[in-house]
N, C-alpha and C. Protein backbone atom coordinates (compact mmCIF):
# COMPACT_ATOMS: atom_id res chain seq x y z
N UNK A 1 -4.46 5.57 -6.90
CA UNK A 1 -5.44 4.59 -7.27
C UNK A 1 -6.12 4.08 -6.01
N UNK A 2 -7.46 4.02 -6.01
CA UNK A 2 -8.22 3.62 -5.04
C UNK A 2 -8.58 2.29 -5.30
N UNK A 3 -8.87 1.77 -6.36
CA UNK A 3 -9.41 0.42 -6.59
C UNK A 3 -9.44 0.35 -8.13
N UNK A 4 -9.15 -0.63 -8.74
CA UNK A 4 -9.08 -1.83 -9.96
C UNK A 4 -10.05 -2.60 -9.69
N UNK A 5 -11.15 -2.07 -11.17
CA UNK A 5 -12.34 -3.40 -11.09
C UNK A 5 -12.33 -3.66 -12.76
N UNK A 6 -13.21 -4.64 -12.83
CA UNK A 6 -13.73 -4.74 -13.99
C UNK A 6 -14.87 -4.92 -14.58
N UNK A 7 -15.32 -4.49 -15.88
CA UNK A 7 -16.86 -4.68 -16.29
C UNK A 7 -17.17 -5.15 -17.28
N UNK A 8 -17.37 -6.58 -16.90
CA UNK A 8 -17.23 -7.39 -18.50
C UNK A 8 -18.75 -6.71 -19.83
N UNK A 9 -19.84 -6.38 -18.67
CA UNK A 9 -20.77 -6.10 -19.98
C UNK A 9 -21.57 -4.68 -19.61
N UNK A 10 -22.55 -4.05 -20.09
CA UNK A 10 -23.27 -3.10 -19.58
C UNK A 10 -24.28 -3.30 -20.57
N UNK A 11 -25.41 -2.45 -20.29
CA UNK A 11 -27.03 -2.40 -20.58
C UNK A 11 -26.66 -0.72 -21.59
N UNK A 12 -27.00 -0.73 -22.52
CA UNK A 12 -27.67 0.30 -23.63
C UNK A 12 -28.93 0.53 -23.69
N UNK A 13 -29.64 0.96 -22.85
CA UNK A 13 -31.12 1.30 -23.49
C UNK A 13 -31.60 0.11 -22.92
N UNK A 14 -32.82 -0.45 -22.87
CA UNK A 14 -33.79 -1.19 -21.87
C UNK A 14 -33.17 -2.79 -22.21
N UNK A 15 -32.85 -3.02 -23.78
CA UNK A 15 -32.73 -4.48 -23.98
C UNK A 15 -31.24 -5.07 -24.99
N UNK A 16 -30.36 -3.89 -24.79
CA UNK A 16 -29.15 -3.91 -25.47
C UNK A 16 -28.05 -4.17 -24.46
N UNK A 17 -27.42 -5.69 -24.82
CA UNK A 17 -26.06 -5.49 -23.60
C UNK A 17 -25.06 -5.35 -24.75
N UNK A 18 -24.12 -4.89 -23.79
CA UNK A 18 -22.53 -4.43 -24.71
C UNK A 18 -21.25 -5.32 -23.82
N UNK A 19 -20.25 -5.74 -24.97
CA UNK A 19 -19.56 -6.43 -24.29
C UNK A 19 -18.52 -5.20 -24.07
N UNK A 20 -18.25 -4.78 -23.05
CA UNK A 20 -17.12 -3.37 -22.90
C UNK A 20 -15.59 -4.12 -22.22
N UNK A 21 -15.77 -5.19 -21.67
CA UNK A 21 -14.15 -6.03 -21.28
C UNK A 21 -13.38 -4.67 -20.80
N UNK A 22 -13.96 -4.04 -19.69
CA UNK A 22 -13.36 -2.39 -19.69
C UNK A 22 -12.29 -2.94 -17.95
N UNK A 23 -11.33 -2.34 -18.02
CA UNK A 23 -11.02 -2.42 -16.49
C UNK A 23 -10.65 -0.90 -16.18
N UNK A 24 -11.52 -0.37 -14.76
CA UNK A 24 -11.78 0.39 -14.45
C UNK A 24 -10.64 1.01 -13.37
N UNK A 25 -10.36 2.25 -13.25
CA UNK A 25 -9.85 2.47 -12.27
C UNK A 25 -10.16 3.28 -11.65
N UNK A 26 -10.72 3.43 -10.32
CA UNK A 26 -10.99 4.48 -9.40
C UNK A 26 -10.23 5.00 -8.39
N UNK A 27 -10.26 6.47 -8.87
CA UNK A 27 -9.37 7.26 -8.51
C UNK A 27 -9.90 8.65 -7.46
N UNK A 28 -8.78 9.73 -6.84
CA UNK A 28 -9.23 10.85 -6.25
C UNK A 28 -10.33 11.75 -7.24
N UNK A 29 -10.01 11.51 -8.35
CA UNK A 29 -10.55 12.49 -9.49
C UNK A 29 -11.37 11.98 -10.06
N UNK A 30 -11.94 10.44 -9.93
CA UNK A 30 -13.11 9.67 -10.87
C UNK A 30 -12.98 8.50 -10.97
N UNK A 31 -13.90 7.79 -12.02
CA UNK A 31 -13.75 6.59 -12.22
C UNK A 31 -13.17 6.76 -13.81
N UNK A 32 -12.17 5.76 -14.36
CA UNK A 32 -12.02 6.01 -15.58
C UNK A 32 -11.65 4.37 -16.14
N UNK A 33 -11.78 4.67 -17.51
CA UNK A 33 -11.60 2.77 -18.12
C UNK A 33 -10.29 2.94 -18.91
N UNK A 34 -9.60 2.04 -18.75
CA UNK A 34 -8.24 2.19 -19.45
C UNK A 34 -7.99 1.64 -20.58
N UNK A 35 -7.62 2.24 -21.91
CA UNK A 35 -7.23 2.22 -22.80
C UNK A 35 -5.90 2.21 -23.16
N UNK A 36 -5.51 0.93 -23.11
CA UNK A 36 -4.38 0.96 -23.35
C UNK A 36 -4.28 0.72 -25.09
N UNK A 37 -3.49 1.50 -25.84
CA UNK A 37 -3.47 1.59 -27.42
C UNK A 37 -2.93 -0.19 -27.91
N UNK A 38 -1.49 -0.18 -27.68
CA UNK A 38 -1.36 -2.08 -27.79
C UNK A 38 -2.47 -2.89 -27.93
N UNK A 39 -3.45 -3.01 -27.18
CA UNK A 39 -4.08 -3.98 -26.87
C UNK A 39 -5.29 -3.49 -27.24
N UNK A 40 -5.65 -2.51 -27.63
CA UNK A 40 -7.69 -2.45 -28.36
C UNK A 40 -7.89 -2.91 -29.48
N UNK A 41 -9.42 -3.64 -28.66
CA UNK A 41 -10.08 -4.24 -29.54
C UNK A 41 -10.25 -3.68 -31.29
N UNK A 42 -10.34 -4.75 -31.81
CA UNK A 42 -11.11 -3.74 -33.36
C UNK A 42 -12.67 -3.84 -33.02
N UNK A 43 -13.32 -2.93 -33.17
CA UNK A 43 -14.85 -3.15 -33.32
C UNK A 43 -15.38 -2.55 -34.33
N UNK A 44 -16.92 -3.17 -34.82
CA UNK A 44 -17.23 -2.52 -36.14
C UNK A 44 -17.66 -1.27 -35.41
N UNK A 45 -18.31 0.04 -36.16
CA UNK A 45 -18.43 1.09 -36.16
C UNK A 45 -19.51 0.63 -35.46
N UNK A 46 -20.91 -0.05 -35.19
CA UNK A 46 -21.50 0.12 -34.70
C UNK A 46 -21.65 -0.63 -33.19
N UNK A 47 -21.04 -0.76 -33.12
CA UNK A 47 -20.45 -2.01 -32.03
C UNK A 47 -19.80 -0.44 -31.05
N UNK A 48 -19.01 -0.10 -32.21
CA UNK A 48 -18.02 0.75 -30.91
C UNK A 48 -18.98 1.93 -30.67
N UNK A 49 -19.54 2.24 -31.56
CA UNK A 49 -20.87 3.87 -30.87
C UNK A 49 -21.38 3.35 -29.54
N UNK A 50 -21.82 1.48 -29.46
CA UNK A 50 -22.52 1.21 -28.37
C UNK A 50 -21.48 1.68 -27.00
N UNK A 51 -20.25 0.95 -27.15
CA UNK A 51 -19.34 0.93 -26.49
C UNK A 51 -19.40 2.72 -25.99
N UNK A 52 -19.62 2.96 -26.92
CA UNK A 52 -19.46 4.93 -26.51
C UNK A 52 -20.00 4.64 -25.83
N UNK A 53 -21.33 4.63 -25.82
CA UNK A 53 -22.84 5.41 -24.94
C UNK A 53 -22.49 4.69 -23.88
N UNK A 54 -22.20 2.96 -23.73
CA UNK A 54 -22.61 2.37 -22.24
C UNK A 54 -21.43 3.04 -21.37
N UNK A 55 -19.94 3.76 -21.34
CA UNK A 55 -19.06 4.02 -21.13
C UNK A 55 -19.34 5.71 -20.92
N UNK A 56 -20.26 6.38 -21.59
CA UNK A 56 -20.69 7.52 -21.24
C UNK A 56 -21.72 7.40 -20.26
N UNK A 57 -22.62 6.13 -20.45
CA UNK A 57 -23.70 6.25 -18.84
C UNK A 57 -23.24 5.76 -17.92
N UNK A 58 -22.07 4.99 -17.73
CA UNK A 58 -21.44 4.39 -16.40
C UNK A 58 -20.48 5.51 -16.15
N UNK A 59 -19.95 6.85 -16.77
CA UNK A 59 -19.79 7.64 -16.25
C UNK A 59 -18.19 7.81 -16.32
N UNK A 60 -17.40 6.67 -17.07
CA UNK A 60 -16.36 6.44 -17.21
C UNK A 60 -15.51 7.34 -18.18
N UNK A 61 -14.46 8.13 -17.51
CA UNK A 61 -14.01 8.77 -18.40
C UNK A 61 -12.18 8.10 -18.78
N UNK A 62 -12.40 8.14 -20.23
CA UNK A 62 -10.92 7.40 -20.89
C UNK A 62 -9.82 7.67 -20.08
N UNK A 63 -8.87 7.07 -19.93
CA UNK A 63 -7.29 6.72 -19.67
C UNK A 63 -6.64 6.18 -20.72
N UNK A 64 -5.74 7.01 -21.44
CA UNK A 64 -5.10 6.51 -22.82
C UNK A 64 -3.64 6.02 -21.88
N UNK A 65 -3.32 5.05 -22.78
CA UNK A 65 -2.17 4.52 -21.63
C UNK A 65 -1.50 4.10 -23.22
N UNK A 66 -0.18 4.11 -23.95
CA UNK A 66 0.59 3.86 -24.91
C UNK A 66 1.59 2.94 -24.39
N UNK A 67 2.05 2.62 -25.46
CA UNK A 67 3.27 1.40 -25.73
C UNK A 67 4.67 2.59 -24.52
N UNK A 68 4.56 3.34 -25.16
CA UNK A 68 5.74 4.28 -24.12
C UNK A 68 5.56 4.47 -22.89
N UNK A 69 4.13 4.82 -22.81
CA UNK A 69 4.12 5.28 -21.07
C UNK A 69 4.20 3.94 -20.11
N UNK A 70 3.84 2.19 -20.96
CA UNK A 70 4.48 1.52 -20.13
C UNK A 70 5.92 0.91 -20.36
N UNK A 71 6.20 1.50 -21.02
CA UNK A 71 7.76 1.10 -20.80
C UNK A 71 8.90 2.40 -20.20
N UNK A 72 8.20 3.53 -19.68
CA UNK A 72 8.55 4.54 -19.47
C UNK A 72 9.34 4.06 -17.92
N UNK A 73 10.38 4.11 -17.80
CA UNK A 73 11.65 4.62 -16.35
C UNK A 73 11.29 5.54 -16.02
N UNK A 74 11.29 5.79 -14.49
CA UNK A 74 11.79 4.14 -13.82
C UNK A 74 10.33 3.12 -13.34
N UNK A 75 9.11 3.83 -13.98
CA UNK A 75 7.84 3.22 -13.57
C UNK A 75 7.76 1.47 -13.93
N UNK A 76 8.37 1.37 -15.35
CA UNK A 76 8.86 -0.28 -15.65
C UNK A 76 9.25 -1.04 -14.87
N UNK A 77 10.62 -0.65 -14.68
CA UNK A 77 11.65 -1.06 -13.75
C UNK A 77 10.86 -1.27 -12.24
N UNK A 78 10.55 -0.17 -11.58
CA UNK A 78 9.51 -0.44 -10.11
C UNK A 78 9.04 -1.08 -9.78
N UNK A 79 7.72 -1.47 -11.43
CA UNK A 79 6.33 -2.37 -10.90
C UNK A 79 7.24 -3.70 -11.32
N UNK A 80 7.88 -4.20 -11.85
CA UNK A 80 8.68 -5.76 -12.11
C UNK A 80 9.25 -5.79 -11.16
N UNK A 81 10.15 -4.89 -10.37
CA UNK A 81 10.78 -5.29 -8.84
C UNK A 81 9.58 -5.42 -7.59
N UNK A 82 8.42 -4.84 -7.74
CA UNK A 82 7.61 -4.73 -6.86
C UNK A 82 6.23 -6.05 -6.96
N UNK A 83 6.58 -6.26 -8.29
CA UNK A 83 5.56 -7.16 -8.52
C UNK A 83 5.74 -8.64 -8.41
N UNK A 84 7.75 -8.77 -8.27
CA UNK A 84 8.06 -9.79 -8.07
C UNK A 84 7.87 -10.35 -6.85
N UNK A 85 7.17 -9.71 -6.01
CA UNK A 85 7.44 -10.00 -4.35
C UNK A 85 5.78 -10.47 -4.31
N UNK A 86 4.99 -10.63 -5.33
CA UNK A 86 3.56 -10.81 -4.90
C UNK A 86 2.79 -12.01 -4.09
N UNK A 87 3.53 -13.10 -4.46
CA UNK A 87 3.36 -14.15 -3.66
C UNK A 87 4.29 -14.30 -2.31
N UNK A 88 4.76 -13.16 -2.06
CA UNK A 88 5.67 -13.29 -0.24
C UNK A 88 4.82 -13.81 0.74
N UNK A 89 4.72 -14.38 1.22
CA UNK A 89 4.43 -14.71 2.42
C UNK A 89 4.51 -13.60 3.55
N UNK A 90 3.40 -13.01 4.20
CA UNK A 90 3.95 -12.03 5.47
C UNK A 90 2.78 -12.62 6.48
N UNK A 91 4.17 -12.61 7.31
CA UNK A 91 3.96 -13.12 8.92
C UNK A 91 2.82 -11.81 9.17
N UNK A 92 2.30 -12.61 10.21
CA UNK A 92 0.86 -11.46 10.62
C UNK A 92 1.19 -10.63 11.77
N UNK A 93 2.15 -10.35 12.60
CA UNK A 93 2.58 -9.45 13.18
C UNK A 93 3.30 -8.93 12.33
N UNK A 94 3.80 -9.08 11.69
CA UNK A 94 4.76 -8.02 10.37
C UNK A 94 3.88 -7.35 9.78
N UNK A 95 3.08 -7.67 9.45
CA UNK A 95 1.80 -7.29 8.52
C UNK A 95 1.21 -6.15 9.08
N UNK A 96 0.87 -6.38 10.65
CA UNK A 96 -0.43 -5.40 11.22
C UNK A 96 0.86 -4.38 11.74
N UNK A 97 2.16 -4.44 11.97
CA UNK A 97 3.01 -3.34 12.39
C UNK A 97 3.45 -2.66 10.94
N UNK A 98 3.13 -3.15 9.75
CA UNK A 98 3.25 -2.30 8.73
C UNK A 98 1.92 -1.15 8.84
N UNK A 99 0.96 -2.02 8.61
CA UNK A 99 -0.35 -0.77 8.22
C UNK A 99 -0.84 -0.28 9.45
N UNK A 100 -0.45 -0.65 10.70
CA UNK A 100 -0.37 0.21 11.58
C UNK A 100 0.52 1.40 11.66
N UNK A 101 1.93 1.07 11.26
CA UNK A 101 2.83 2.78 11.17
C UNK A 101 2.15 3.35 10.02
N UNK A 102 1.74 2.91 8.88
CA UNK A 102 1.56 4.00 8.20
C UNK A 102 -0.05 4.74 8.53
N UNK A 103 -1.40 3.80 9.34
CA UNK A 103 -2.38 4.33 9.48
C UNK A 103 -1.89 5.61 10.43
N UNK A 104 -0.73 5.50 11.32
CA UNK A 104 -0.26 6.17 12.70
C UNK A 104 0.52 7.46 11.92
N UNK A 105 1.20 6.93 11.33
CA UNK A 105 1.93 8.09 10.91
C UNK A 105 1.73 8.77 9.16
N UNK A 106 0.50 8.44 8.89
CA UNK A 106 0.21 8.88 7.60
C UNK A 106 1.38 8.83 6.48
N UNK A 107 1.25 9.29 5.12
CA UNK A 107 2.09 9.18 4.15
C UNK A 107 3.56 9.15 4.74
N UNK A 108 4.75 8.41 4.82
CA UNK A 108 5.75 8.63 5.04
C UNK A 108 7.10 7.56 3.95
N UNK A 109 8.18 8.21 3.89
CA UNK A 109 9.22 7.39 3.14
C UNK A 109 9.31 6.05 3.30
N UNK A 110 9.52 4.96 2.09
CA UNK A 110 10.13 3.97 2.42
C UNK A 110 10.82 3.55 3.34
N UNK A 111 11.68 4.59 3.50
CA UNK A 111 12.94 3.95 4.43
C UNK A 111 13.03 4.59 6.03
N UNK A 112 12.10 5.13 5.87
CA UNK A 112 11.63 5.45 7.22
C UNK A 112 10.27 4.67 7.78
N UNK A 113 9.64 4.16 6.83
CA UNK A 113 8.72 2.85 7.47
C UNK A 113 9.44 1.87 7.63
N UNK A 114 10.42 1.50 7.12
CA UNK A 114 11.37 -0.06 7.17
C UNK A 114 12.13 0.19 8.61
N UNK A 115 12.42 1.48 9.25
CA UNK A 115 13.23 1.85 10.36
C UNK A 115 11.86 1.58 10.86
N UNK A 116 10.61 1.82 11.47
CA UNK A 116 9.81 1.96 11.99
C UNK A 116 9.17 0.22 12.43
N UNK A 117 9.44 -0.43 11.28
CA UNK A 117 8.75 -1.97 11.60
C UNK A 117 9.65 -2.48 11.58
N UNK A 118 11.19 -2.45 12.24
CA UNK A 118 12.40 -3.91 11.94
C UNK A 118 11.56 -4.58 12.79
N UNK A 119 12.82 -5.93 12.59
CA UNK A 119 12.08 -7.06 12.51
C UNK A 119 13.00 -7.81 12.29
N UNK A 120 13.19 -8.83 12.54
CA UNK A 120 14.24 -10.13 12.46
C UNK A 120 14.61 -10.59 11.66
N UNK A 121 13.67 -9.95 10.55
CA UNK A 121 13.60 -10.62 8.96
C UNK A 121 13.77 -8.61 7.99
N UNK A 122 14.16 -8.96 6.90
CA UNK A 122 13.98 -7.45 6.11
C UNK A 122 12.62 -7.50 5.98
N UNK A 123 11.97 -6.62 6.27
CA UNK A 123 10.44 -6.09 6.37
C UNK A 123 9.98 -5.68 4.61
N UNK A 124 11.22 -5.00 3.91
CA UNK A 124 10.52 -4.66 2.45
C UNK A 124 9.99 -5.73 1.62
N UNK A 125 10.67 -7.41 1.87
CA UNK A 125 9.69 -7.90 1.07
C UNK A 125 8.02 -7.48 1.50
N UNK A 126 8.00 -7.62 2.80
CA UNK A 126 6.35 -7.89 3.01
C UNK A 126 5.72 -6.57 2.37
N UNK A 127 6.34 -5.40 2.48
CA UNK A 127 5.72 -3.83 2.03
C UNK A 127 5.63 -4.28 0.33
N UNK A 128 6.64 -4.91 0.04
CA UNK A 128 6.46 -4.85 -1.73
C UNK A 128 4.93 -5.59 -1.55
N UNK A 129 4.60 -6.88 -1.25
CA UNK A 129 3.53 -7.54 -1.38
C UNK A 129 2.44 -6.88 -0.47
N UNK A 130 2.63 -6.52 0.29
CA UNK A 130 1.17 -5.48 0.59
C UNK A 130 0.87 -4.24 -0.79
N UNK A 131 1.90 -3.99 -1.35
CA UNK A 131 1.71 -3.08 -2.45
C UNK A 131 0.55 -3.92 -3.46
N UNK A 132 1.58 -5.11 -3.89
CA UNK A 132 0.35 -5.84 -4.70
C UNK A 132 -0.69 -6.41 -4.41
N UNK A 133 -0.87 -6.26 -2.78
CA UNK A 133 -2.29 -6.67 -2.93
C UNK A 133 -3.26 -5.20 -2.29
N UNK A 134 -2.60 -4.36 -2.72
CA UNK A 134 -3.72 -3.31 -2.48
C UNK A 134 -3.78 -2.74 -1.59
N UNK A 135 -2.93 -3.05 -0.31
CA UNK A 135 -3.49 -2.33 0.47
C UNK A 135 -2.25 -1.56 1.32
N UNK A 136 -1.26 -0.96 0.83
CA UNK A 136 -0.53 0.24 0.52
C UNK A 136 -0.55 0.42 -0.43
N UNK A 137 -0.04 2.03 -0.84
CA UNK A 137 0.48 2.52 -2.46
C UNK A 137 1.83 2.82 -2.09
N UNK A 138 2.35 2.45 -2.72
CA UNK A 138 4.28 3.13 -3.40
C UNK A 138 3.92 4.07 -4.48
N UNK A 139 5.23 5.17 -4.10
CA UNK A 139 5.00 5.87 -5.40
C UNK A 139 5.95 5.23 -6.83
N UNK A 140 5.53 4.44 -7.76
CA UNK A 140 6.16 4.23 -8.35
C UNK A 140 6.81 4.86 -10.12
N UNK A 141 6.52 5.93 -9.93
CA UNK A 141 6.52 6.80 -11.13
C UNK A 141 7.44 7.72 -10.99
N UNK A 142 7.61 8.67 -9.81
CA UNK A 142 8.97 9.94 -9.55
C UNK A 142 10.23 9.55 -10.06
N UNK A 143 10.53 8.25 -9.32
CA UNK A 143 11.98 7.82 -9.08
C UNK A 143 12.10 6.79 -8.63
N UNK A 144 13.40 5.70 -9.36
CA UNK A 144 13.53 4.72 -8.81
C UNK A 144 13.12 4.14 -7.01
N UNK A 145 13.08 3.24 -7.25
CA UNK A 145 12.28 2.77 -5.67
C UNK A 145 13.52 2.83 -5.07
N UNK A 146 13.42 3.34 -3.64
CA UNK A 146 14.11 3.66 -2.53
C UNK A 146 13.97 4.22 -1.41
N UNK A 147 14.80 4.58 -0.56
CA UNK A 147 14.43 5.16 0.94
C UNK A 147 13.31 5.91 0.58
N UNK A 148 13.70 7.15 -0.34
CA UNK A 148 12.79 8.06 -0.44
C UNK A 148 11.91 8.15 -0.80
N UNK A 149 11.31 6.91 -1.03
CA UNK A 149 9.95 6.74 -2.31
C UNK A 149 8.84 6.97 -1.10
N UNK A 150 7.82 7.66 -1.52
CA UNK A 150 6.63 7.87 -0.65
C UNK A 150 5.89 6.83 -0.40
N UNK A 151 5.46 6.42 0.59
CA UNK A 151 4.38 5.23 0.72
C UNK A 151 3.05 5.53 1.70
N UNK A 152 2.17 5.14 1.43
CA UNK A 152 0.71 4.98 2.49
C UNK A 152 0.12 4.09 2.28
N UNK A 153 -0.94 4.50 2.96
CA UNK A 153 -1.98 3.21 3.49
C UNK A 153 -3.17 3.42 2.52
N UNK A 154 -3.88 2.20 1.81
CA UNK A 154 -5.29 2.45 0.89
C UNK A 154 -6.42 2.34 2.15
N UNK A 155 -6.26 2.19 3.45
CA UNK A 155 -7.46 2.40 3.72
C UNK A 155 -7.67 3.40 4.45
């Protein structure tokens, strides 16, 4: 994932707006709007054709996301341990010796970036909360989070 946005409305044709409440995700492979099944809207039939077209000219292609694939292990489990750390506090030399090893040493393991930035303090809270704010990725889908979990840098 490159970036999470959102698009509360779009233009149909010269004088038609659509409310699309779409959140977008841009990726290596595109931009796409996520559909998660739980949570869609009902719209009348003509409401949702609009929804087609403005979602076909912004170029957005679907992401079906189900009741299973988010409760699917160990990706559940990950983002609630990873998401709990979002408000951490990280010291700003902790900070710039994180996304400095990984700008330096490209994609590398968890637990070989945590050897790379010690620190006086355990360094993984601050990596969990750089996760949530964007600017590393964890892999959180293979396998439970650990040494081995892959990590890099979003910029």
């Amino acid at each position: 994932m490159r970036a999470i946005s959102h698009v509360a409305t779009a233009n149909v044709g010269p004088a038609q707006v659509v409310d699309l409440d779409a959140v977008v995700l841009t990726r290596p492979d595109g931009r796409h709007y996520l559909d998660v099944v739980p949570a869609r809207r009902v719209r009348h039939l003509d409401e949702e054709g609009l929804v087609q077209i403005a979602l076909r000219e912004l170029e957005l292609q679907q992401l079906v996301v189900t009741a299973e694939d988010l409760r699917a292990e160990p990706r559940r489990s990950n983002v609630r341990l990873v998401w709990s750390y979002r408000d951490q506090p990280i010291p700003v030399p902790l900070r710039l010796r994180i996304l400095k090893a990984l700008a330096d040493e490209g994609p590398v393991e968890l637990g070989h970036l945590l050897e790379m930035v010690s620190s006086d303090r355990d360094p993984s809270p601050a990596v969990m909360s750089l996760a949530c704010s964007n600017l590393l990725e964890l892999d959180l889908t293979s396998e439970p989070l650990g040494p081995s979990t892959m990590t890099r840098s979003r910029t």
